[in-house]
C-alpha atoms as a PDB file:
ATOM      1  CA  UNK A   1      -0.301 -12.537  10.676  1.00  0.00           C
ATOM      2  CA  UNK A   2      -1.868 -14.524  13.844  1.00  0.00           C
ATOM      3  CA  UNK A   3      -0.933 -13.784  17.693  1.00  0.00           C
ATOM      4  CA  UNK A   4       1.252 -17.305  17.558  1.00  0.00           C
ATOM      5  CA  UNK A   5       3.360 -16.043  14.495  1.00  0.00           C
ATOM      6  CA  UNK A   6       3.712 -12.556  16.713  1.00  0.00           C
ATOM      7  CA  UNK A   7       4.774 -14.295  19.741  1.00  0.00           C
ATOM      8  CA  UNK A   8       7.368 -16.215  18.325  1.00  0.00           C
ATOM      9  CA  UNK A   9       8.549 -13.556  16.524  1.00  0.00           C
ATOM     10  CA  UNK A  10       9.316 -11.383  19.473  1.00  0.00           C
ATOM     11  CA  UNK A  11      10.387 -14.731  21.357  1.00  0.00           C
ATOM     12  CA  UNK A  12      13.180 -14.998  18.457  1.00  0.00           C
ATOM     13  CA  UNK A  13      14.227 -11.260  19.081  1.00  0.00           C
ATOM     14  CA  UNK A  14      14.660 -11.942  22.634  1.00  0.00           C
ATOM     15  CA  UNK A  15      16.525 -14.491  22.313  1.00  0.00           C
ATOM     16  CA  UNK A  16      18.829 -12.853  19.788  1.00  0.00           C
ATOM     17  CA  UNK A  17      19.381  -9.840  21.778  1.00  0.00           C
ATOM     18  CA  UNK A  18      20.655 -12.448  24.941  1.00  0.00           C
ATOM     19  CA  UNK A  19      22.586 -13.944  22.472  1.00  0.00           C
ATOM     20  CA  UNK A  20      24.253 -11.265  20.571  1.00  0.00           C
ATOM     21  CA  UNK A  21      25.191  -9.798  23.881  1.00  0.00           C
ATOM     22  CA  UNK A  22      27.344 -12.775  24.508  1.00  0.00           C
ATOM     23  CA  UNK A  23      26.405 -13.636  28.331  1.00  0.00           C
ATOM     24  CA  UNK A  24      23.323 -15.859  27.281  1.00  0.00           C
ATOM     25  CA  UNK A  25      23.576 -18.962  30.282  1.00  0.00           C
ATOM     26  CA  UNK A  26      20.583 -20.557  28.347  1.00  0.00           C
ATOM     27  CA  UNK A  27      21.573 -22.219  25.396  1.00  0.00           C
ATOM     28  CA  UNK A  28      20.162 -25.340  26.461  1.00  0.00           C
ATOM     29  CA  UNK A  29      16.899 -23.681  26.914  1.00  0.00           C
ATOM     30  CA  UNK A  30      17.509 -21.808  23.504  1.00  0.00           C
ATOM     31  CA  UNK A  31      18.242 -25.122  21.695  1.00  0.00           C
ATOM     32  CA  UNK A  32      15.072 -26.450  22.841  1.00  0.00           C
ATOM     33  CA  UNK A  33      12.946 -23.082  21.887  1.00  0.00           C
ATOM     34  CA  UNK A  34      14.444 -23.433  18.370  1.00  0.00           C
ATOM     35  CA  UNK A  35      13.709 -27.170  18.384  1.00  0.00           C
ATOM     36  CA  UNK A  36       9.878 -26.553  19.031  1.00  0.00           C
ATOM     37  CA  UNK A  37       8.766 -26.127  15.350  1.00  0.00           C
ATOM     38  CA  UNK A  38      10.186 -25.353  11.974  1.00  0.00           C
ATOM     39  CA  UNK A  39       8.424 -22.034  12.574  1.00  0.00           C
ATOM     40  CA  UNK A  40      10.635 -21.571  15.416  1.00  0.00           C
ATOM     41  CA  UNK A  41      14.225 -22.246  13.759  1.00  0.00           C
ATOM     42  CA  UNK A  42      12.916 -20.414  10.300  1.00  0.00           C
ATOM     43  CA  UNK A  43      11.990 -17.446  12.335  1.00  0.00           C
ATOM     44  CA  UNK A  44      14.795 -17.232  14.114  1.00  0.00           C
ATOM     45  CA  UNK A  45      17.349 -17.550  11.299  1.00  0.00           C
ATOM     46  CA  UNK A  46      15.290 -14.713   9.662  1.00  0.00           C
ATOM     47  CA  UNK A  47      15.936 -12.702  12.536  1.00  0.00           C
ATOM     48  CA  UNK A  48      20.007 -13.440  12.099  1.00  0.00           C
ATOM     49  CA  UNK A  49      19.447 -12.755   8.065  1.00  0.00           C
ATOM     50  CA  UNK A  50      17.493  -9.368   8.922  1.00  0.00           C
ATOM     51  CA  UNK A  51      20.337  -8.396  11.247  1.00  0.00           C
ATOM     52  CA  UNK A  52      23.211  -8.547   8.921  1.00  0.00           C
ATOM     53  CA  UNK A  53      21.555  -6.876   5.965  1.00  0.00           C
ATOM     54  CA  UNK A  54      20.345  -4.040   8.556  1.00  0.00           C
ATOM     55  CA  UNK A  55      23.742  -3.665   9.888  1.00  0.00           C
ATOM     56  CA  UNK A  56      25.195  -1.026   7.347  1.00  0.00           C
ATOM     57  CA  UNK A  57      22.153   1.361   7.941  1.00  0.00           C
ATOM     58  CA  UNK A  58      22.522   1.374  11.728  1.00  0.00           C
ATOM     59  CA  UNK A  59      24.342   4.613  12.180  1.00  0.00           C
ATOM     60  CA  UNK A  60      22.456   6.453  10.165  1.00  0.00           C
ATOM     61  CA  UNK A  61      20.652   9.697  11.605  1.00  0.00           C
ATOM     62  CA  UNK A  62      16.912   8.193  11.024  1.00  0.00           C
ATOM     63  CA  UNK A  63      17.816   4.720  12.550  1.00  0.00           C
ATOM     64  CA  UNK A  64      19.309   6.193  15.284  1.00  0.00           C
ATOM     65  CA  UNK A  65      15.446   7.719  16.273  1.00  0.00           C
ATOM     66  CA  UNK A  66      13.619   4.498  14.929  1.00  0.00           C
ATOM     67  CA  UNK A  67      15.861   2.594  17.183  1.00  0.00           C
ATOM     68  CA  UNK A  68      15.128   4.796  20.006  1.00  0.00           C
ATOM     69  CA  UNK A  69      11.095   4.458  19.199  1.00  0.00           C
ATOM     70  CA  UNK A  70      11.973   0.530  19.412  1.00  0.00           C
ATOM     71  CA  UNK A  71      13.284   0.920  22.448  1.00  0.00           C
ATOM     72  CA  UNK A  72      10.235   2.220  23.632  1.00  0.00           C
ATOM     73  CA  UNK A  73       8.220   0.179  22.272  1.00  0.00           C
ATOM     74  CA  UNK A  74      10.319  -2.992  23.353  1.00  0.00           C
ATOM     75  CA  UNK A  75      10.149  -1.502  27.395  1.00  0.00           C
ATOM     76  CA  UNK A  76       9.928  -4.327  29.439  1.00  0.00           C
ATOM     77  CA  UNK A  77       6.948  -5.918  30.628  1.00  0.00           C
ATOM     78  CA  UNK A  78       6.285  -7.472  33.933  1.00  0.00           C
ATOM     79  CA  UNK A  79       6.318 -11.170  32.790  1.00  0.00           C
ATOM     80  CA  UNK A  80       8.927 -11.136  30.579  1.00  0.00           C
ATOM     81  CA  UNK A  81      12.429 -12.315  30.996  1.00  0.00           C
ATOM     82  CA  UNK A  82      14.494  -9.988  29.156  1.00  0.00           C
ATOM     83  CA  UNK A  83      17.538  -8.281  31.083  1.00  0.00           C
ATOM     84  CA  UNK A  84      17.137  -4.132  30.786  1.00  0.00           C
ATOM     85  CA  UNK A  85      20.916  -4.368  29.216  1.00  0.00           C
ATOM     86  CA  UNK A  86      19.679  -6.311  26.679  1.00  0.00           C
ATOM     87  CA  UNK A  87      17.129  -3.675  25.172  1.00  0.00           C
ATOM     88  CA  UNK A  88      19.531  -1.998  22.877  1.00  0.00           C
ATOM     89  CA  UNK A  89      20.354  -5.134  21.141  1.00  0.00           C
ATOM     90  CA  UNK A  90      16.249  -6.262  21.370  1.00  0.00           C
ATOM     91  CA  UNK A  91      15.298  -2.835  19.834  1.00  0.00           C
ATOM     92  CA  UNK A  92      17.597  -2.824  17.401  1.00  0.00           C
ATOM     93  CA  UNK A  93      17.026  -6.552  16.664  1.00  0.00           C
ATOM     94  CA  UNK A  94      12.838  -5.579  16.313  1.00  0.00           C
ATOM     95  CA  UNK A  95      13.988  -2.487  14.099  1.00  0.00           C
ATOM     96  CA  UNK A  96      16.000  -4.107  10.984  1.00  0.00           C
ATOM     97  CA  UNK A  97      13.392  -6.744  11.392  1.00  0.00           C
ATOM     98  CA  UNK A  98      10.803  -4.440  10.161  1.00  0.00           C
ATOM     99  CA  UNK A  99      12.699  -3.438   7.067  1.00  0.00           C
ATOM    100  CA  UNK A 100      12.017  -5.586   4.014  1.00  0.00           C
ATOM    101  CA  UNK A 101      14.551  -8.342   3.942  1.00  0.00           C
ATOM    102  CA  UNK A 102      13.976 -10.669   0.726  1.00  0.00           C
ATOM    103  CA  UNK A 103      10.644  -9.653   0.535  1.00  0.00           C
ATOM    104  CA  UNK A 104       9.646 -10.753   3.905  1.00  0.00           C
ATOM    105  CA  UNK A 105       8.291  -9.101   6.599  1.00  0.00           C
ATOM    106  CA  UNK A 106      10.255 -10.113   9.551  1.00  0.00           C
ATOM    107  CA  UNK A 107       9.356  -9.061  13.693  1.00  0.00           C
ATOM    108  CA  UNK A 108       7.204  -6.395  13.158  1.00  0.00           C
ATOM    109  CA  UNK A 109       7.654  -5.305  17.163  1.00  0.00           C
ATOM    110  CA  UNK A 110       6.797  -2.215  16.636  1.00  0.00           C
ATOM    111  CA  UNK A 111       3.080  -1.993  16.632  1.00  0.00           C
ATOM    112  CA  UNK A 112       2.266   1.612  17.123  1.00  0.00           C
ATOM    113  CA  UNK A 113       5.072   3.335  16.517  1.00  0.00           C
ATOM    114  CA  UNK A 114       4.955   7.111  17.115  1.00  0.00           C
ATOM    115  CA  UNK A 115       4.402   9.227  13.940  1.00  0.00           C
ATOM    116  CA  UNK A 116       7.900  10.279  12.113  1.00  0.00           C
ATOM    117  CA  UNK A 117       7.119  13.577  10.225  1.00  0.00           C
ATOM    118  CA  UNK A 118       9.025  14.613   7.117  1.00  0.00           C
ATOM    119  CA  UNK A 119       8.338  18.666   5.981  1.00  0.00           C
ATOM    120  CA  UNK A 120       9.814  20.662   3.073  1.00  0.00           C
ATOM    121  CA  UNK A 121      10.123  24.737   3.305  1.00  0.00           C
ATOM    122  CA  UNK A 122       9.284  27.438   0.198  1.00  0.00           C
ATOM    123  CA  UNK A 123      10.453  26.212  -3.135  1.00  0.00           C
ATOM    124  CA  UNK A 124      12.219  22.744  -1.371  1.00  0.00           C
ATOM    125  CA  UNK A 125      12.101  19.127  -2.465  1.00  0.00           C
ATOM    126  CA  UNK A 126      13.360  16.526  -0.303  1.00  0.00           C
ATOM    127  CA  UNK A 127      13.887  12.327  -1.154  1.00  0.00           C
ATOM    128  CA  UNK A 128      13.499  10.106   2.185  1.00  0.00           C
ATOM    129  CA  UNK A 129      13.457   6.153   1.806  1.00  0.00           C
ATOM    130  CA  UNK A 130      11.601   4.454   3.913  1.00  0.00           C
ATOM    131  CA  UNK A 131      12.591   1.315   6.397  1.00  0.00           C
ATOM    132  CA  UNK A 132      10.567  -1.144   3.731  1.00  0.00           C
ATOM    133  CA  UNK A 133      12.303   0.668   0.938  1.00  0.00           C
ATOM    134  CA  UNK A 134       9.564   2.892  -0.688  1.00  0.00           C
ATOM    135  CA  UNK A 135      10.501   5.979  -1.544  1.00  0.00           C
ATOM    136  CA  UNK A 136       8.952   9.468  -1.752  1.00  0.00           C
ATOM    137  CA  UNK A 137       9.619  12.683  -2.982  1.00  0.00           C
ATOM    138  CA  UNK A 138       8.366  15.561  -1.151  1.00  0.00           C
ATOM    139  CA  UNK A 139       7.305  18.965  -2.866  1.00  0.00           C
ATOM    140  CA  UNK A 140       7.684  22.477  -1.766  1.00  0.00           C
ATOM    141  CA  UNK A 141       5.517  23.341   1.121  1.00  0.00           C
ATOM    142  CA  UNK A 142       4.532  19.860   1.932  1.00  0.00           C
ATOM    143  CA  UNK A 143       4.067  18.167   5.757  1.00  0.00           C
ATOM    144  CA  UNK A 144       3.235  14.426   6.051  1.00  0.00           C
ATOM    145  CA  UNK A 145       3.438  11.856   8.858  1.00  0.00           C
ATOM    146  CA  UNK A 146       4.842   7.931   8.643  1.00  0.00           C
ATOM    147  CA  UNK A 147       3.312   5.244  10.709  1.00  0.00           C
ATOM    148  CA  UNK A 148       4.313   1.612  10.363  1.00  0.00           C
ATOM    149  CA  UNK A 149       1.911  -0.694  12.470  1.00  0.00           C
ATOM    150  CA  UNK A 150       1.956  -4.138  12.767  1.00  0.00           C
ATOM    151  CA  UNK A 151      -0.724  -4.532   9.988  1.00  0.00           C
ATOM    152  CA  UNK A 152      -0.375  -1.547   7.955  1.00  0.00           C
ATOM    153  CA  UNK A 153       2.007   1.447   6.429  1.00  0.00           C
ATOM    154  CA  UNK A 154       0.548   4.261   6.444  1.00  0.00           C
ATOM    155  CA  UNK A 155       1.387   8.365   5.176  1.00  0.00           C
ATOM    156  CA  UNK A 156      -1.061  11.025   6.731  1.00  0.00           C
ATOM    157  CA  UNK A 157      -0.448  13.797   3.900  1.00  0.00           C
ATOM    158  CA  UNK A 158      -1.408  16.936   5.721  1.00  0.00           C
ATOM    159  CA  UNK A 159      -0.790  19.132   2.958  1.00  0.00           C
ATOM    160  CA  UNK A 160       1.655  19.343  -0.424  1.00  0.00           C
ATOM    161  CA  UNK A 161       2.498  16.913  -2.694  1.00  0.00           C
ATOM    162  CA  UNK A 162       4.403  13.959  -2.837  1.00  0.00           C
ATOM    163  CA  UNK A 163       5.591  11.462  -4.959  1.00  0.00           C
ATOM    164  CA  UNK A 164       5.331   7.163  -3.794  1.00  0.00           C
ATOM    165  CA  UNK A 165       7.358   4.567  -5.140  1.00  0.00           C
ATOM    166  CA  UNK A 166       6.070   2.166  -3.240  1.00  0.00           C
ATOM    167  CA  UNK A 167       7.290  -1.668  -2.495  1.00  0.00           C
ATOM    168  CA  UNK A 168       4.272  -3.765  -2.651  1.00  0.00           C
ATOM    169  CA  UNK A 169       3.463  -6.028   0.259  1.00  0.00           C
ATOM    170  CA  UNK A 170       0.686  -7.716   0.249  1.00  0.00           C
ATOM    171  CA  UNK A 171       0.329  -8.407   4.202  1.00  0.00           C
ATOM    172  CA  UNK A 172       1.193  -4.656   4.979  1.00  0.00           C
ATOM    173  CA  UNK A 173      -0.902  -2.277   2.746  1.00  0.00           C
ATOM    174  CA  UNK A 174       0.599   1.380   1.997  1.00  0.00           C
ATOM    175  CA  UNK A 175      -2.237   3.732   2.656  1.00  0.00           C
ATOM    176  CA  UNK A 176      -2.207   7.589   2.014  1.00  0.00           C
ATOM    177  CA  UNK A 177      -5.002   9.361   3.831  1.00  0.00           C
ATOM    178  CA  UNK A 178      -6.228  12.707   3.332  1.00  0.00           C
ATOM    179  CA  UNK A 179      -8.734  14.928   5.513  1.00  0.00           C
ATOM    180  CA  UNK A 180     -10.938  14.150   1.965  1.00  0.00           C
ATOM    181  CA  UNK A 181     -10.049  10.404   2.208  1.00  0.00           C
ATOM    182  CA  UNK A 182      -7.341   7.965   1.006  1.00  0.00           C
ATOM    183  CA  UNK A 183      -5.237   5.578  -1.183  1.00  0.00           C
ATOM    184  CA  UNK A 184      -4.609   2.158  -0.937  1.00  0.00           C
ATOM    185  CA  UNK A 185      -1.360   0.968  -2.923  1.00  0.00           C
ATOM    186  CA  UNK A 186      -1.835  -2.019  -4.778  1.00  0.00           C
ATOM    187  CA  UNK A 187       1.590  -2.404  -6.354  1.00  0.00           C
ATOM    188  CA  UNK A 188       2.354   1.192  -7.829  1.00  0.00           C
ATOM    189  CA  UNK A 189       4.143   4.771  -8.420  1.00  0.00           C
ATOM    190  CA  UNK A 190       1.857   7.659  -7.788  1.00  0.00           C
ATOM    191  CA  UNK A 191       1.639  11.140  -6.378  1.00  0.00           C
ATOM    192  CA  UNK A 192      -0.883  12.840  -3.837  1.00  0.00           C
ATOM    193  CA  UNK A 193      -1.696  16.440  -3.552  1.00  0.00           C
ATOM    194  CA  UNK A 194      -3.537  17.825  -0.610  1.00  0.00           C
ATOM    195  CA  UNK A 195      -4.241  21.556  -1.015  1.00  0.00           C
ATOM    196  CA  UNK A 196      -7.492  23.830  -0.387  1.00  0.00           C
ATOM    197  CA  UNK A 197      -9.964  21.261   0.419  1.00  0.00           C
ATOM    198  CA  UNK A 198      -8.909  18.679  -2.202  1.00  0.00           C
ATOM    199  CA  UNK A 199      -7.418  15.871  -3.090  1.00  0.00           C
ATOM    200  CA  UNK A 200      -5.774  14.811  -6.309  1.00  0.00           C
ATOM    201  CA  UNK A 201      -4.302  11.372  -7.502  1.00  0.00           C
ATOM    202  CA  UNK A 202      -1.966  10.765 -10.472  1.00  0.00           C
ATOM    203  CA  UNK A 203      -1.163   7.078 -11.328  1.00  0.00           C
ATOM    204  CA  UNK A 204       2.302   6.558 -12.668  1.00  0.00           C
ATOM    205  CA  UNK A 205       2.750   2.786 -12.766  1.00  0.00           C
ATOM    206  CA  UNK A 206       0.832  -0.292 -11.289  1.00  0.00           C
ATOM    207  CA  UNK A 207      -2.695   0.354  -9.665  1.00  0.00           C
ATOM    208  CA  UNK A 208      -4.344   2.181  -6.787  1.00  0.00           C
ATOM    209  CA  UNK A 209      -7.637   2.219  -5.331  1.00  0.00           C
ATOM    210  CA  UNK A 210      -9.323   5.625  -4.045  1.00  0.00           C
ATOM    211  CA  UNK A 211     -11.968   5.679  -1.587  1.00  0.00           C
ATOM    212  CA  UNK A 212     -13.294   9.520  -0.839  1.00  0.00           C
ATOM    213  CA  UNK A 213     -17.238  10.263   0.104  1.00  0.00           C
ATOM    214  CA  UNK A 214     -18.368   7.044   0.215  1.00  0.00           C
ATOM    215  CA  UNK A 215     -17.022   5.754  -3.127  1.00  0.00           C
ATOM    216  CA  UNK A 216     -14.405   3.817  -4.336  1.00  0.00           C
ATOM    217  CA  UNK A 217     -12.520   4.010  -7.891  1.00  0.00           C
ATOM    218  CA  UNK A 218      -8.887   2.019  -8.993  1.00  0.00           C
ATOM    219  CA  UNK A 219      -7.373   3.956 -11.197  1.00  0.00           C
ATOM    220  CA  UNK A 220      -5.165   3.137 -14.328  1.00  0.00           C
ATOM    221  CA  UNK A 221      -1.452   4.556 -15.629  1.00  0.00           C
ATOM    222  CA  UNK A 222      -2.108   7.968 -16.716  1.00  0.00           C
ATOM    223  CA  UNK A 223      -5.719   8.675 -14.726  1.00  0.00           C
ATOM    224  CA  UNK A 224      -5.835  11.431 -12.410  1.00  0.00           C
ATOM    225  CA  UNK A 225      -8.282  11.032  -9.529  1.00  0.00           C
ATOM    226  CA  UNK A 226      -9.519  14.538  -8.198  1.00  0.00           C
ATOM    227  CA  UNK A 227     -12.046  14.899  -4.668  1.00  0.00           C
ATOM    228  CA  UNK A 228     -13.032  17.300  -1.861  1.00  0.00           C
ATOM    229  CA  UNK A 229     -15.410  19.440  -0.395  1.00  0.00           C
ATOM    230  CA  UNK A 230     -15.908  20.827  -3.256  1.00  0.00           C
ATOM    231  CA  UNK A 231     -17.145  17.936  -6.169  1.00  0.00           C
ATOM    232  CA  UNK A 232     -19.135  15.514  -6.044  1.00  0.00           C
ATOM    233  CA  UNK A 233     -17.647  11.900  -5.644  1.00  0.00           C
ATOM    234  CA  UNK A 234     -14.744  11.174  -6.947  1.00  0.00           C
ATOM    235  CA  UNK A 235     -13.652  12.503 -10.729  1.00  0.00           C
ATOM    236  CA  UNK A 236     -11.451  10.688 -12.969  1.00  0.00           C
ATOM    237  CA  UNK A 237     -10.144  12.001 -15.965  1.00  0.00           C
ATOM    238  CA  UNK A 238      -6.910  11.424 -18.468  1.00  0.00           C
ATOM    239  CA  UNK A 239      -3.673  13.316 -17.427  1.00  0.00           C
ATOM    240  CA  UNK A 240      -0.086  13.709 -19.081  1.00  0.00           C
ATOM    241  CA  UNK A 241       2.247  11.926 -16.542  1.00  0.00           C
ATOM    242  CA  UNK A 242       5.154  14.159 -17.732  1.00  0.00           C
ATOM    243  CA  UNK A 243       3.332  16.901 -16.940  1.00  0.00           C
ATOM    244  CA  UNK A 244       2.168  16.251 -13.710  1.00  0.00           C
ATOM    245  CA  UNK A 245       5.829  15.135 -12.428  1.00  0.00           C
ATOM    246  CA  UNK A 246       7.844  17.962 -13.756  1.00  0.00           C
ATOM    247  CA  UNK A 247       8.308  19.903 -10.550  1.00  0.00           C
ATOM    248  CA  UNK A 248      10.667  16.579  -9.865  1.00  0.00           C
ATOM    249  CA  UNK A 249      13.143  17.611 -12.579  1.00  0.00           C
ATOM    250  CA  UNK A 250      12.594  21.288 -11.210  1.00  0.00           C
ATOM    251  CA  UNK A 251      10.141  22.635 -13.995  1.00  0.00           C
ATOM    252  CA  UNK A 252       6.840  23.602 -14.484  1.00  0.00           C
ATOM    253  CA  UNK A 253       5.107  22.245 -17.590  1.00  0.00           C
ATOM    254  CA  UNK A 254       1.679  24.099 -19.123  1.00  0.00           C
ATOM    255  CA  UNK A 255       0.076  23.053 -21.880  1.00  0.00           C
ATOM    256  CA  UNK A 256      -3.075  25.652 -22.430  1.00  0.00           C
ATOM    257  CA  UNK A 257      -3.302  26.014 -18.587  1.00  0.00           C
ATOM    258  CA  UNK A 258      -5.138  29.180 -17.977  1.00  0.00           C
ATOM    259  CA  UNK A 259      -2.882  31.969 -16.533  1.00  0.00           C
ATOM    260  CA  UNK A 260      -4.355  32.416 -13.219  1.00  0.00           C
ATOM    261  CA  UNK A 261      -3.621  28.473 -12.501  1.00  0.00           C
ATOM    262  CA  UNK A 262      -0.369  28.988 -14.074  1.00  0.00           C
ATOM    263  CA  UNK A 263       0.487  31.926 -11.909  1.00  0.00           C
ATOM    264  CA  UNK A 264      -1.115  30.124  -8.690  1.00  0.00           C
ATOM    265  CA  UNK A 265       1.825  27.267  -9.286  1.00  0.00           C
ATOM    266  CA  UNK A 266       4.510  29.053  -9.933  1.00  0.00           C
ATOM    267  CA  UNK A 267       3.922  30.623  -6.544  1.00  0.00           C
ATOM    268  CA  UNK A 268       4.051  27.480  -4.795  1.00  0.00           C
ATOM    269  CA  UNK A 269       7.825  28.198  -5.589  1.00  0.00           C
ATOM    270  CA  UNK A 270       8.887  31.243  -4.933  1.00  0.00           C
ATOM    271  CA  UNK A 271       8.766  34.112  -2.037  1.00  0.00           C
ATOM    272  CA  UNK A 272       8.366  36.665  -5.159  1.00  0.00           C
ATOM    273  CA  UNK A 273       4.596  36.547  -6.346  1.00  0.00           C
ATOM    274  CA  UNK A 274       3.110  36.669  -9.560  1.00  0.00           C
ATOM    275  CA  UNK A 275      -0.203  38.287  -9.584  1.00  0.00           C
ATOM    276  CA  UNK A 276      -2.472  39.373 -12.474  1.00  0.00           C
ATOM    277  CA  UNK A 277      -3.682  43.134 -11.961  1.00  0.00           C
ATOM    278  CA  UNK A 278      -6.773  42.749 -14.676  1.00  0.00           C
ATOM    279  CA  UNK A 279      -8.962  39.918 -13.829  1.00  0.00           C
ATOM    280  CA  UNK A 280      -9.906  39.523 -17.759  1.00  0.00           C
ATOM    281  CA  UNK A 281      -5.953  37.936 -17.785  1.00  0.00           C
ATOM    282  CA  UNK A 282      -7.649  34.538 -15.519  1.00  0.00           C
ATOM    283  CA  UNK A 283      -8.643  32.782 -18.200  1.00  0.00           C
ATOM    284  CA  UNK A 284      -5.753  33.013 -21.111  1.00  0.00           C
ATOM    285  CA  UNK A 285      -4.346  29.807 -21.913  1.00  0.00           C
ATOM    286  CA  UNK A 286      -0.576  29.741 -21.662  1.00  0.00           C
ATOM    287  CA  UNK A 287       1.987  27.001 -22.402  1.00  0.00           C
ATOM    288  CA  UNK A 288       5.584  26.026 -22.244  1.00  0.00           C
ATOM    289  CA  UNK A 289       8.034  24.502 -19.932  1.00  0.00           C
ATOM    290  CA  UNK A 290       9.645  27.182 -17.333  1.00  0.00           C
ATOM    291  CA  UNK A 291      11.920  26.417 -14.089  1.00  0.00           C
ATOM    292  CA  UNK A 292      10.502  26.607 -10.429  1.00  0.00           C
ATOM    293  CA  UNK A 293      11.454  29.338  -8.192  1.00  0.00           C
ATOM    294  CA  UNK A 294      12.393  32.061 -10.753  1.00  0.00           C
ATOM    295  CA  UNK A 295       9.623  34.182 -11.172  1.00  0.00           C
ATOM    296  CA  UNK A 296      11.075  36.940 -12.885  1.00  0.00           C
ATOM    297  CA  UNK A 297      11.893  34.441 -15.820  1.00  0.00           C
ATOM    298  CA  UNK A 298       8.690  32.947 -16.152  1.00  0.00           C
ATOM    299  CA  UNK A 299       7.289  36.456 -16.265  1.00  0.00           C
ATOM    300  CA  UNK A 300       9.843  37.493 -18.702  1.00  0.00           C
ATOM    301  CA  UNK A 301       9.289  34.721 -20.683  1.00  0.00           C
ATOM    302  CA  UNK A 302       5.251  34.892 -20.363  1.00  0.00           C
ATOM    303  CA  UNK A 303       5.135  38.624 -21.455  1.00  0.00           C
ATOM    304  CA  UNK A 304       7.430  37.539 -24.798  1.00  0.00           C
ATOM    305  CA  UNK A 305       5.176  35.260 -26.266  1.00  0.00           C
ATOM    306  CA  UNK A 306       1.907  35.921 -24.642  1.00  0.00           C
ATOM    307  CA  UNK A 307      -0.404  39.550 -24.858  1.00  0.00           C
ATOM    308  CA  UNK A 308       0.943  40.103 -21.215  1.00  0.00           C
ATOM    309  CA  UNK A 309       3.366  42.521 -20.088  1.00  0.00           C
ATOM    310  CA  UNK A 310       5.271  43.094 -16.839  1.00  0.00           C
ATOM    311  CA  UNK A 311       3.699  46.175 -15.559  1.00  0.00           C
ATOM    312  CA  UNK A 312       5.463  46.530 -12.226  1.00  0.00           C
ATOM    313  CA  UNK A 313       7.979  44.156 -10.358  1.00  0.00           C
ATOM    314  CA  UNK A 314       9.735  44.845  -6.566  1.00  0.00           C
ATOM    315  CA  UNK A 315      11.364  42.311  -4.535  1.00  0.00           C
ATOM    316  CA  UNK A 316       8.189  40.648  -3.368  1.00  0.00           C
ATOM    317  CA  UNK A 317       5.628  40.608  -6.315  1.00  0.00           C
ATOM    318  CA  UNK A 318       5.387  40.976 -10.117  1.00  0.00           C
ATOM    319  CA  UNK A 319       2.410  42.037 -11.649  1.00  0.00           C
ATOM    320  CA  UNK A 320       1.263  40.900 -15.191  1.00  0.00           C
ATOM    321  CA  UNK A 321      -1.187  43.410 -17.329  1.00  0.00           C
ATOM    322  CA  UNK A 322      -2.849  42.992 -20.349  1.00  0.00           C
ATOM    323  CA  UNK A 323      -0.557  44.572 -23.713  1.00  0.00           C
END
């Protein structure tokens, strides 16, 4: 990615714009832009490619406001030749040339493109697929930011969880970054949780790299990267994928978790609290696999097989004792 590749990227894009919009007087002058270099006719027949694979997606709510931040980004500057009526097609043009055609990165115009933010409410999960076509999965309570540049992608996870299937490329790293510090995707399916002052990562497939207080660690399938204010470094340890995804499938999976951490998750679920009214409950390990958002089941369940019982319960809190 040098400044000559850049400029005759967004040379092609101009020129596709005039000529899309059908009153292009310059096809002389085109003929001999395209005639300059092979870089010059491949780019520009990437740019045609990029626009017929985009054009299904056009209408779609999202690339209706990515458009709109291409537009902007596109504006006109005062030595350039493009017409103002020609900035729809142009923006639109730079915007399906950013998606992922064939694995190649085509026109990334959009250099700093304003911040899209995805959120999910109380007990909500939420799927959004990205222009490069990496998906995530956002869990309840969960706020992040997407920002394509010209040399990166990158997901500012504010707080929550989320889950990255990621398409690898190369030239554009997919970064996460926490307030405790950040992941670099090299080729991979993980998840990110950003609550109270830390940080955990769970690799799922592939390989990712972790950088927090001055370290740096690349995990393997099935390690679980934990950081913060409040360790030291960065701690690795050995995780059950299954486990650690099951809020995707709507469930909560414990296997000896003790209760107070079992409790504290469930909660991320539900506006009806669990809470333990005898602190000597914390500690007891409790297991099985119980569905998110229904309290009153897990506490039903919880008091059936473990020495708990259900020792009051109103619209707005259940509270576990000791039997």
């Amino acid at each position: 990615m040098d400044s000559t590749h850049d400029a005759i990227r967004e040379e092609a894009a101009a020129w596709f714009a005039k000529r899309r919009d059908g009153a292009c007087s310059e096809e002389a002058a085109f003929e001999t832009w395209r005639g300059l270099s092979d870089a010059h006719a491949r780019t520009y027949a990437e740019t045609e490619c990029a626009w017929e694979q985009w054009q299904p997606l056009q209408n779609s709510a999202r690339m209706r406001e990515m458009t709109a931040a291409a537009m902007a980004a596109t504006a006109p500057k005062p030595r350039q030749a493009i017409g103002r009526r020609w900035r729809p097609l142009l923006a639109a043009a730079s915007l399906a040339a950013i998606a992922l055609v064939g694995g190649i990165w085509v026109l990334p115009l959009m250099r700093h493109t304003p911040p899209v933010a995805y959120s999910t409410g109380l007990g909500e999960q939420r799927t959004e697929q990205l222009p490069d076509g990496t998906r995530i999965v956002l869990n309840t309570q969960t706020t992040l930011q997407v920002r394509y540049s010209r040399r990166q992608r990158e997901v500012m996870l504010q707080h929550g969880e989320a889950m990255f299937e990621v398409v690898h490329d190369a030239d554009h790293p997919f970064i996460v970054t926490t307030t405790e510090g950040s992941v670099t995707d090299l080729g991979t399916q993980f998840q990110v949780r950003n609550e109270d002052g830390m940080a955990t990562v769970t690799l799922l497939q592939g390989r990712v790299e972790v950088a927090a207080q001055d370290q740096r660690k690349r995990l393997v399938p099935g390690e679980q990267a934990r950081y913060g204010a409040s360790v030291s470094g960065i701690r690795v340890r050995r995780v059950d994928p299954a486990t650690t995804t099951s809020w995707m499938h709507g469930r909560l999976d414990f296997s000896g978790l003790p209760l107070a951490q079992a409790v504290a998750e469930a909660n991320r679920y539900s506006a009806v609290k669990l809470r333990l009214g005898d602190p000597r409950l914390a500690d007891l390990p409790v297991g099985g696999s119980f569905r998110t958002g229904d309290n009153a089941s897990i506490a039903a369940a919880l008091s059936a097989v473990f020495p708990v019982r259900v020792a009051r319960s109103d619209a707005h809190e259940i509270v576990l004792m000791p039997r």
